[in-house]
Protein backbone atom coordinates (compact mmCIF):
# COMPACT_ATOMS: atom_id res chain seq x y z
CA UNK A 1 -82.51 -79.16 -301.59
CA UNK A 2 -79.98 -78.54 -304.37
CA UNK A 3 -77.89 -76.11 -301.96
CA UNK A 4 -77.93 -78.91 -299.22
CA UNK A 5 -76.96 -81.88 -301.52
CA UNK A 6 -73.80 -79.09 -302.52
CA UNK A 7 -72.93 -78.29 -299.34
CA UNK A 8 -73.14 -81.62 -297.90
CA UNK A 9 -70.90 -82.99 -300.91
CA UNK A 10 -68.37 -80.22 -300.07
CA UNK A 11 -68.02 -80.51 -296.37
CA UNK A 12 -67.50 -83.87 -297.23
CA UNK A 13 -64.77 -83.69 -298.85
CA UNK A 14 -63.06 -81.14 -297.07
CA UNK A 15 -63.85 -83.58 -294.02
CA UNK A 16 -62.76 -87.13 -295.19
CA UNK A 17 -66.04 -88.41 -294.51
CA UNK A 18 -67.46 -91.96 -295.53
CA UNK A 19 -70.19 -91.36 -297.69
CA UNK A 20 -73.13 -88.38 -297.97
CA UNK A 21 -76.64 -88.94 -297.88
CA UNK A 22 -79.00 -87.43 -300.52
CA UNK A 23 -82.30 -88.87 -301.06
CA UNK A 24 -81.97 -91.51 -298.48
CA UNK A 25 -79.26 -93.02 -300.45
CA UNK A 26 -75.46 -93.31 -299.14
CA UNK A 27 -72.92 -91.91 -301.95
CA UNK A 28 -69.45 -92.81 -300.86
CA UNK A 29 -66.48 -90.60 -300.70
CA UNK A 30 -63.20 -92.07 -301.15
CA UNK A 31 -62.09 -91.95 -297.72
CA UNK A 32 -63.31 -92.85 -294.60
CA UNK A 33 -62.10 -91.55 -291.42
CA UNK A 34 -61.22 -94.08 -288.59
CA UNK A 35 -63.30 -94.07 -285.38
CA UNK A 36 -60.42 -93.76 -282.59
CA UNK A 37 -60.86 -94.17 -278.86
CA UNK A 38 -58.06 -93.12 -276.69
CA UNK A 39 -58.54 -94.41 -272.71
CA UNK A 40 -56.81 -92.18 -270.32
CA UNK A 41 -57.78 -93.40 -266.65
CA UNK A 42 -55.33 -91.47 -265.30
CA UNK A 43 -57.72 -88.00 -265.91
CA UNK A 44 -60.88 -90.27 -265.37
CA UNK A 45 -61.49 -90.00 -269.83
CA UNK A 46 -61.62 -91.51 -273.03
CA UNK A 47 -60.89 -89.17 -276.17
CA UNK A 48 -63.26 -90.05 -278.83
CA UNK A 49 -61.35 -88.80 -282.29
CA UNK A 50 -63.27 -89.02 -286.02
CA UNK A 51 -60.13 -88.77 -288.13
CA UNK A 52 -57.56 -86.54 -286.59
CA UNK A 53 -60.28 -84.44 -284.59
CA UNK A 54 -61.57 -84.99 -280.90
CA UNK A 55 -65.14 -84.93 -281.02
CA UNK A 56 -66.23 -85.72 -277.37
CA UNK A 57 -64.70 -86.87 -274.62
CA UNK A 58 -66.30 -89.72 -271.91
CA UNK A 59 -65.68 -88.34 -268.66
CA UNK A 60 -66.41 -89.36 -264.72
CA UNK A 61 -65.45 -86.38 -262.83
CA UNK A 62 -66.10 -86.46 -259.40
CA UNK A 63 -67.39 -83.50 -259.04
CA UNK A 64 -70.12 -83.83 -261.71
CA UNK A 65 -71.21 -86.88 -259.87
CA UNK A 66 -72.32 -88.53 -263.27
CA UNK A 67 -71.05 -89.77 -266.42
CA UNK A 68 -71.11 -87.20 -269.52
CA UNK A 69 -69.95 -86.42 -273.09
CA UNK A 70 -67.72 -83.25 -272.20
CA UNK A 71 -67.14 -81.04 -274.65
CA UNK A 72 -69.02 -82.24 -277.41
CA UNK A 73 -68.27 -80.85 -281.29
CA UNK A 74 -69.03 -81.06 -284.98
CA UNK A 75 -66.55 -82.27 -287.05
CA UNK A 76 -65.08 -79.06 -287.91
CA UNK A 77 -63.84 -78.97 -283.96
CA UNK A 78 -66.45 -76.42 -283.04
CA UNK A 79 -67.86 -77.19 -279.28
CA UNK A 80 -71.79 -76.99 -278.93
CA UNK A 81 -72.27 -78.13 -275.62
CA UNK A 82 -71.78 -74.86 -272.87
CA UNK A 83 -68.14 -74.92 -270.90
CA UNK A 84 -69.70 -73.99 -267.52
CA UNK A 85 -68.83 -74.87 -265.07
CA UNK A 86 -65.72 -76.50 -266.03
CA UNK A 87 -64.20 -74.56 -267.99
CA UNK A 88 -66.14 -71.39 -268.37
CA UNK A 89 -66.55 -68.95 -271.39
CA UNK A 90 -67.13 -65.05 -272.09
CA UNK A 91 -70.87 -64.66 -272.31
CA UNK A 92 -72.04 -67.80 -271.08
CA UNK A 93 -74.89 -68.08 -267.92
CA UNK A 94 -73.79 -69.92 -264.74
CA UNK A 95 -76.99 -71.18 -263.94
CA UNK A 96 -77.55 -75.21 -263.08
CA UNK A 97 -74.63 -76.19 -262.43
CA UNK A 98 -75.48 -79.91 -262.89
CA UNK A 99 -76.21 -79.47 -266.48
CA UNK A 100 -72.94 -80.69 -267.84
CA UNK A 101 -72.03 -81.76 -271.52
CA UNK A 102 -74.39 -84.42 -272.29
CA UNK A 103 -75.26 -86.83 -269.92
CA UNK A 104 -78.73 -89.41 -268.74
CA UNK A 105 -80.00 -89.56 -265.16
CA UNK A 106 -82.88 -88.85 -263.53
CA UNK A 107 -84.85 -86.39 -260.69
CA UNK A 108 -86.24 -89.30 -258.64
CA UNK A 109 -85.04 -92.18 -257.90
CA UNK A 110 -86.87 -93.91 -255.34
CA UNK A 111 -86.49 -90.69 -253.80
CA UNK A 112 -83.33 -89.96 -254.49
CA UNK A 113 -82.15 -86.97 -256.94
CA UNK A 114 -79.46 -87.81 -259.50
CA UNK A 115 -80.35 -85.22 -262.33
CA UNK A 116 -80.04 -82.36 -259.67
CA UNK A 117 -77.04 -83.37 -257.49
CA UNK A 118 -74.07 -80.84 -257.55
CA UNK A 119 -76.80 -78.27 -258.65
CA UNK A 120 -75.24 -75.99 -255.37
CA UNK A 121 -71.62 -76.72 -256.27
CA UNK A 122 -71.17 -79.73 -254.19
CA UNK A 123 -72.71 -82.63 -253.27
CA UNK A 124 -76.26 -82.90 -252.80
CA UNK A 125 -77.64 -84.55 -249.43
CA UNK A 126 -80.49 -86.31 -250.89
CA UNK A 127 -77.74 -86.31 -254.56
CA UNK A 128 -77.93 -89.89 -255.95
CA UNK A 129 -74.54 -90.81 -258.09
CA UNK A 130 -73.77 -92.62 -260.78
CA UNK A 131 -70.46 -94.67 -260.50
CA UNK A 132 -68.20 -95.28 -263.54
CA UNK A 133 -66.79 -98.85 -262.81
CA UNK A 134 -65.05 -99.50 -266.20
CA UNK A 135 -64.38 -99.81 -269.81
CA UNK A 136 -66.19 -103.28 -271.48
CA UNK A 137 -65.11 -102.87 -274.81
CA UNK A 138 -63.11 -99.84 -276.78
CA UNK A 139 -63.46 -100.90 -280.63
CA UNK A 140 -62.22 -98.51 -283.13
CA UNK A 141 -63.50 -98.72 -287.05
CA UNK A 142 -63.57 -97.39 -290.08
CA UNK A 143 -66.58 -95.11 -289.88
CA UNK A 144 -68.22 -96.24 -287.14
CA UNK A 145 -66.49 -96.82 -283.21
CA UNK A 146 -67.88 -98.38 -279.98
CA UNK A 147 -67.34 -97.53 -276.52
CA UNK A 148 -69.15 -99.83 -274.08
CA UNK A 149 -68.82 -99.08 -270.31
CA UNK A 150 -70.55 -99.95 -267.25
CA UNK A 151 -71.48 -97.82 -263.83
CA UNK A 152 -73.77 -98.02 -260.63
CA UNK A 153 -76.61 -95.76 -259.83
CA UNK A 154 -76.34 -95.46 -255.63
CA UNK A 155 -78.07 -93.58 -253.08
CA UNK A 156 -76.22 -90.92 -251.11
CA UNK A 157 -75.01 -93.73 -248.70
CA UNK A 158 -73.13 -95.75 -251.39
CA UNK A 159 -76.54 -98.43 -251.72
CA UNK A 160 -76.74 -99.57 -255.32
CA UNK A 161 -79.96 -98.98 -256.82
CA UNK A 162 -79.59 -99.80 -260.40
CA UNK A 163 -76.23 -101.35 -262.35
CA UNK A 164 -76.37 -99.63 -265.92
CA UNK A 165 -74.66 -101.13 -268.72
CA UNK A 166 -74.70 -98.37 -271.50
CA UNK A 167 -72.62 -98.85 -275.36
CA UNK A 168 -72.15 -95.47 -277.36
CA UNK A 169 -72.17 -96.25 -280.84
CA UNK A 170 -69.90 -93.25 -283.29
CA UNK A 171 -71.17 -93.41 -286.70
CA UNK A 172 -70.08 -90.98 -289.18
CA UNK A 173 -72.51 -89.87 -291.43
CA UNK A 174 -71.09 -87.55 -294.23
CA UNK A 175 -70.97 -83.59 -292.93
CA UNK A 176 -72.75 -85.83 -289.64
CA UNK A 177 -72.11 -87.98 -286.89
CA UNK A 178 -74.33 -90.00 -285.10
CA UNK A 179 -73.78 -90.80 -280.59
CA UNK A 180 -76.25 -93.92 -280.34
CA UNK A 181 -76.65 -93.99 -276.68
CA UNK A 182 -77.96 -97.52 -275.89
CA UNK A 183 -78.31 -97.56 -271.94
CA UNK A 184 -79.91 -100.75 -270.17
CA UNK A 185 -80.54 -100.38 -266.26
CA UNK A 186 -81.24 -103.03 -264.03
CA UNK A 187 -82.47 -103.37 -260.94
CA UNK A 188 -80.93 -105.40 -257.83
CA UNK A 189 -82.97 -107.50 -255.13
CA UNK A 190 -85.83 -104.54 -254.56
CA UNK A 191 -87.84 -102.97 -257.17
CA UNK A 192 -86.93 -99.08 -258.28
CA UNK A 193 -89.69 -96.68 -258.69
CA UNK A 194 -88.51 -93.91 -261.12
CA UNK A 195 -91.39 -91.45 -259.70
CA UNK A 196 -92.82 -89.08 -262.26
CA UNK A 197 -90.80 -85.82 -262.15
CA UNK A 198 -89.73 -83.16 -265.60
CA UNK A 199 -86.14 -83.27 -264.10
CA UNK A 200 -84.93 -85.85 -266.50
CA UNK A 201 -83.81 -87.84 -268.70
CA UNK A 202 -81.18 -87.90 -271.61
CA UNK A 203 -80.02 -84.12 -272.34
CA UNK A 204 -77.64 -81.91 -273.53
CA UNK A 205 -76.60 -78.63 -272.03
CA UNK A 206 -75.53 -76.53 -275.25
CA UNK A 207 -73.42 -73.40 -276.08
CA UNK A 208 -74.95 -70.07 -276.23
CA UNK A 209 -75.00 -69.39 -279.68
CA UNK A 210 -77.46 -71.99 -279.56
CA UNK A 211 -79.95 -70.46 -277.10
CA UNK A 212 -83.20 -69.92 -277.88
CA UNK A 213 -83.56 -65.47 -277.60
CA UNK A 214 -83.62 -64.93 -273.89
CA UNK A 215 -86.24 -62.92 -271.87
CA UNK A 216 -84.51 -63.09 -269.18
CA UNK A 217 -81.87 -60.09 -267.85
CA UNK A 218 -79.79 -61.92 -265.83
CA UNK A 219 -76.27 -61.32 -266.09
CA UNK A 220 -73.39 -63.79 -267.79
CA UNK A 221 -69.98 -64.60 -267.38
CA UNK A 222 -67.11 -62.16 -267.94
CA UNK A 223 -63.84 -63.43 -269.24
CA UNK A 224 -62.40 -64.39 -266.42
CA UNK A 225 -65.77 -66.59 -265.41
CA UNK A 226 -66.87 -64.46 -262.88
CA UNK A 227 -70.88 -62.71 -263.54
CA UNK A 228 -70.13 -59.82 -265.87
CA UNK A 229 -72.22 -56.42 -266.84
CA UNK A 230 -73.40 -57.96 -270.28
CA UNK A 231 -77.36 -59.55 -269.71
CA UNK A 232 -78.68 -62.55 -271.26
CA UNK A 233 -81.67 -60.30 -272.68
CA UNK A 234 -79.02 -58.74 -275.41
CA UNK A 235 -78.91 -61.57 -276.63
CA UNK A 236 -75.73 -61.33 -278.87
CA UNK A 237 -74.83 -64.02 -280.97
CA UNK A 238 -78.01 -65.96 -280.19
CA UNK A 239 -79.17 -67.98 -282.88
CA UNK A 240 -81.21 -71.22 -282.05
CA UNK A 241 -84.38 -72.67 -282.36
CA UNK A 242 -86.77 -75.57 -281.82
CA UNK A 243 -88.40 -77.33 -284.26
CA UNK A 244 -90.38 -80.95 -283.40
CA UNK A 245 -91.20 -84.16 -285.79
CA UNK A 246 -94.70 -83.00 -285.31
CA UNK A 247 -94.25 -79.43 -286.43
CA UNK A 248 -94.07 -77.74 -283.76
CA UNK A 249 -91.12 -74.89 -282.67
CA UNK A 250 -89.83 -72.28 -280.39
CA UNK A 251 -90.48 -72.42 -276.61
CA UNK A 252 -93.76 -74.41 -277.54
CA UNK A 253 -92.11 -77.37 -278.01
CA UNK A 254 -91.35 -77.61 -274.24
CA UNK A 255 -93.73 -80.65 -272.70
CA UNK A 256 -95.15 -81.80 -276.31
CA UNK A 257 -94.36 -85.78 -277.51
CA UNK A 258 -92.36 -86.25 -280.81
CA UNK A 259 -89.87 -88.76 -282.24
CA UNK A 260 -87.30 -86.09 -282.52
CA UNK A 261 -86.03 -82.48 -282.14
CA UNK A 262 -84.61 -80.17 -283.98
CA UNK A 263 -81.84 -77.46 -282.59
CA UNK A 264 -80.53 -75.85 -285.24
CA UNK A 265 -78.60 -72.70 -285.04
CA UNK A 266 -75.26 -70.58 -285.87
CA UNK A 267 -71.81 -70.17 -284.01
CA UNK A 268 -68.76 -68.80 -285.78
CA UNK A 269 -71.29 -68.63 -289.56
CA UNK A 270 -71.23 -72.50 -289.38
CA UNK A 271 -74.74 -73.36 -289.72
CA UNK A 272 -75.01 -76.43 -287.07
CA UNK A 273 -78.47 -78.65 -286.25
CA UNK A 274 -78.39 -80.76 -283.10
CA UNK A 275 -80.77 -83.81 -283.51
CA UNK A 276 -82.30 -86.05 -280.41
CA UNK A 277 -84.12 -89.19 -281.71
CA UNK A 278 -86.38 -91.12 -279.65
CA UNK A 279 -86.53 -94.68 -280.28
CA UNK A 280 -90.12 -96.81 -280.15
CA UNK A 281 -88.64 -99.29 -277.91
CA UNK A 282 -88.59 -96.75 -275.30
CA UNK A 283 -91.18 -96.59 -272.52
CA UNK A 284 -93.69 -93.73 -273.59
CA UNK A 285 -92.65 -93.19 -277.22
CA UNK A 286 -92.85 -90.91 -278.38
CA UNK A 287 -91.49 -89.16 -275.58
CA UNK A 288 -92.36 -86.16 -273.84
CA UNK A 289 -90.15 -82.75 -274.49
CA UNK A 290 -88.10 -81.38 -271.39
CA UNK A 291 -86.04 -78.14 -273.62
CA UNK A 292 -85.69 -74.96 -272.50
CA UNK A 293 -84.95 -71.79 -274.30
CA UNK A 294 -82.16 -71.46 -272.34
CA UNK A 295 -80.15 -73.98 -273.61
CA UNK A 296 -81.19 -77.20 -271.85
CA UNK A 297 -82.19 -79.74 -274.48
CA UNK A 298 -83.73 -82.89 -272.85
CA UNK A 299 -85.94 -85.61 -273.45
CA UNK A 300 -88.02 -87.37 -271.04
CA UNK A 301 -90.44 -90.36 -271.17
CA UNK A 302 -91.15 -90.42 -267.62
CA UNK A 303 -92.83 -86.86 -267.03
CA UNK A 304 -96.39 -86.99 -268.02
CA UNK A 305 -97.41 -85.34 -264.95
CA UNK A 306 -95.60 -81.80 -265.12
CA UNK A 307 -96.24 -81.73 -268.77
CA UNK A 308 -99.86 -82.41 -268.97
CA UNK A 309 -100.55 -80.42 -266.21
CA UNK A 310 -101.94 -83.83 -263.84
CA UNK A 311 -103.66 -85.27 -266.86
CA UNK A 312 -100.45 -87.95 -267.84
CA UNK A 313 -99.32 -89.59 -264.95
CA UNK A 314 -96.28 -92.38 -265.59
CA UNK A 315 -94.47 -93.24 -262.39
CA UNK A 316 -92.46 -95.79 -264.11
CA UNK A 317 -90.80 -98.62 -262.04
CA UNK A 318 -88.35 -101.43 -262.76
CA UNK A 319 -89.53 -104.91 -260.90
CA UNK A 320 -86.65 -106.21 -258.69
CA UNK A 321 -84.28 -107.97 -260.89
CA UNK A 322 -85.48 -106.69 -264.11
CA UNK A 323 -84.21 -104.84 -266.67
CA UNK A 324 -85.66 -101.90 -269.25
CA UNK A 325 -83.18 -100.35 -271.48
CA UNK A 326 -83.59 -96.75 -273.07
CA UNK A 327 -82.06 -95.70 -276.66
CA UNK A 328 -81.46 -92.09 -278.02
CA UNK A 329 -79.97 -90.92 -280.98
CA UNK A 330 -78.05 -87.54 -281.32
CA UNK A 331 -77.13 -86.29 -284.55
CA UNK A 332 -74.64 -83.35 -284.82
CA UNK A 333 -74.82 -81.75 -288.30
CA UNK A 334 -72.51 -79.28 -289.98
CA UNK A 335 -72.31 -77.12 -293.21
CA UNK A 336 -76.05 -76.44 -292.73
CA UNK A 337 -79.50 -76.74 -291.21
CA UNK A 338 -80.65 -80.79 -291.80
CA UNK A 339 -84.62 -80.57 -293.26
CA UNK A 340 -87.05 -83.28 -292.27
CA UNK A 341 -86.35 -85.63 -295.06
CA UNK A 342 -82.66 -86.16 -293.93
CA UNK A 343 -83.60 -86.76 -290.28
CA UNK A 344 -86.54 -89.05 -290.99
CA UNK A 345 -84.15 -91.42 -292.65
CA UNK A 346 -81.87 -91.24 -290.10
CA UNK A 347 -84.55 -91.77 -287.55
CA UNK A 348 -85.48 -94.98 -288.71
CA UNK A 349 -82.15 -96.14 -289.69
CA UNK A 350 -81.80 -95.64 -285.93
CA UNK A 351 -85.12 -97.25 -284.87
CA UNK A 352 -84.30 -100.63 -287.16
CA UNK A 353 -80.75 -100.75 -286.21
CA UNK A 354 -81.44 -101.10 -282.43
């Protein structure tokens, strides 16, 4: 603990950041960094910048068919979220093609597919898509930023289904930052069943470094992003791992409930642990575990059926006119791995915040 508390003061102050957290208690730096939010229509983004760094990026390309946090970093500037497929690095797969930055959909929306559209390289006949329509609010702060948009979940025929109004919340939390997704869908003049289906719900499609050890010899990219002759089952420069709220890790987490997850790992000897918080106003908190070894990290409350093997069932639905809203946490840590204590307090900071 001694180590972490150093470490955390350190990267601190070689980052300009607010305040640290040891023992649940906020010790302030003398600087905090600003929480900057630069709209740029004209490329379909807004730059998210913690002090003089771009963190993330909001993006609605069309050809990702969604809304998603593209590239995502730690405050150092390095990117843990993979570049395929749009913009491709040395050693990475080039499998699912739909799994881009960080992003929330779903596999079935009364019928339709928005987690898997674009999963062939273009749009998907049965592909729902979610619309950006615009900015609501961009308010920079000291510390702490929010971006507030809204979009339209439509069928393949341009129907709306669901209007989402969703507010990312930026706060910096010492060697730490914080994305508060706060998403609230609602439905139009008919109901919206949101069938039960493991192809959801809010995820993050990470680097390689941060891949569980693959056991799988398929080949990955070459440096001009075409499949190379190195295999996935080397393994080089694989580092992460999987570790639950209920004590759980490795590949066993995948279909298990818990109020967060751990993915901690190493790129470039920066120790880096990517959080997911589930929030208990959420429908089936805590929710059910959709994260892969190979580098898709997802949670999803509306599975119970593929992860229980029949047992769960949810089927969730949202009565016409209605509204349910879902809230994650992600917490992207720096310096070194974050233990329990730190992301228990975090947790329910986040859980009596929202």
């Amino acid at each position: 603990m001694r180590i972490n508390v150093l470490l955390t003061f350190l990267y601190a102050l070689v980052l300009n950041q607010p305040f640290i957290n040891i023992g649940g208690q906020d010790i302030k730096t003398k600087i905090k960094p600003k929480v900057e939010f630069k709209i740029r229509e004209s490329d379909q983004k807004v730059d998210v910048l913690i002090g003089d760094k771009t963190v993330t990026s909001y993006c609605w390309p069309d050809n990702v068919y969604k809304p998603v946090l593209y590239p995502v970093r730690t405050l150092t500037g390095t990117e843990i979220t993979r570049g395929f497929p749009l913009r491709p690095r040395e050693g990475e797969r080039n499998d699912h093609l739909h799994q881009v930055g960080m992003w929330f959909n779903y596999g079935n929306v009364n019928g339709f597919d928005f987690w898997g559209n674009g999963s062939a390289g273009k749009k998907s006949e049965n592909g729902g898509v979610i619309k950006h329509l615009g900015i609501e609010q961009a308010k920079n702060g000291e510390g702490e930023g929010l971006l507030a948009i809204k979009a339209s979940w439509q069928d393949p025929a341009g129907k709306e289904l669901l209007k989402e109004n969703t507010s990312f919340y930026f706060v910096v939390n010492g060697t730490s930052y914080c994305i508060d997704r706060i998403t609230t869908l609602t439905a139009g003049r008919q109901p919206v069943l949101m069938k039960d289906t493991k192809e959801g719900m809010f995820a993050i499609r990470v680097a390689r470094q941060l891949e569980l050890p693959s056991k799988e010899d398929v080949p990955l990219l070459d440096s001009q992003g075409n499949p190379g002759t190195e295999k996935a089952l080397s393994n080089i420069g694989v580092t992460g791992n999987y570790r639950s709220s209920e004590g759980v890790s490795g590949e066993a987490v995948w279909g298990t409930r818990a109020k967060w997850m751990d993915l901690y790992g190493t790129i470039a000897d920066e120790k880096i642990s990517v959080v997911i918080c589930d929030h208990p106003g959420n429908p089936s908190y805590p929710t059910y575990w959709h994260a892969r070894g190979y580098g898709l990290f997802s949670a999803n409350p509306l599975g119970g059926s593929d992860f229980t093997n029949g047992k769960e069932i949810v089927n969730f639905s949202i009565p016409a006119g209605k509204s349910v809203t879902f809230s994650y946490r992600t917490i992207i840590n720096c310096g070194y791995y974050m233990d329990d204590n730190e992301i228990n307090d975090l947790a329910q900071s986040f859980a009596a915040r929202y």
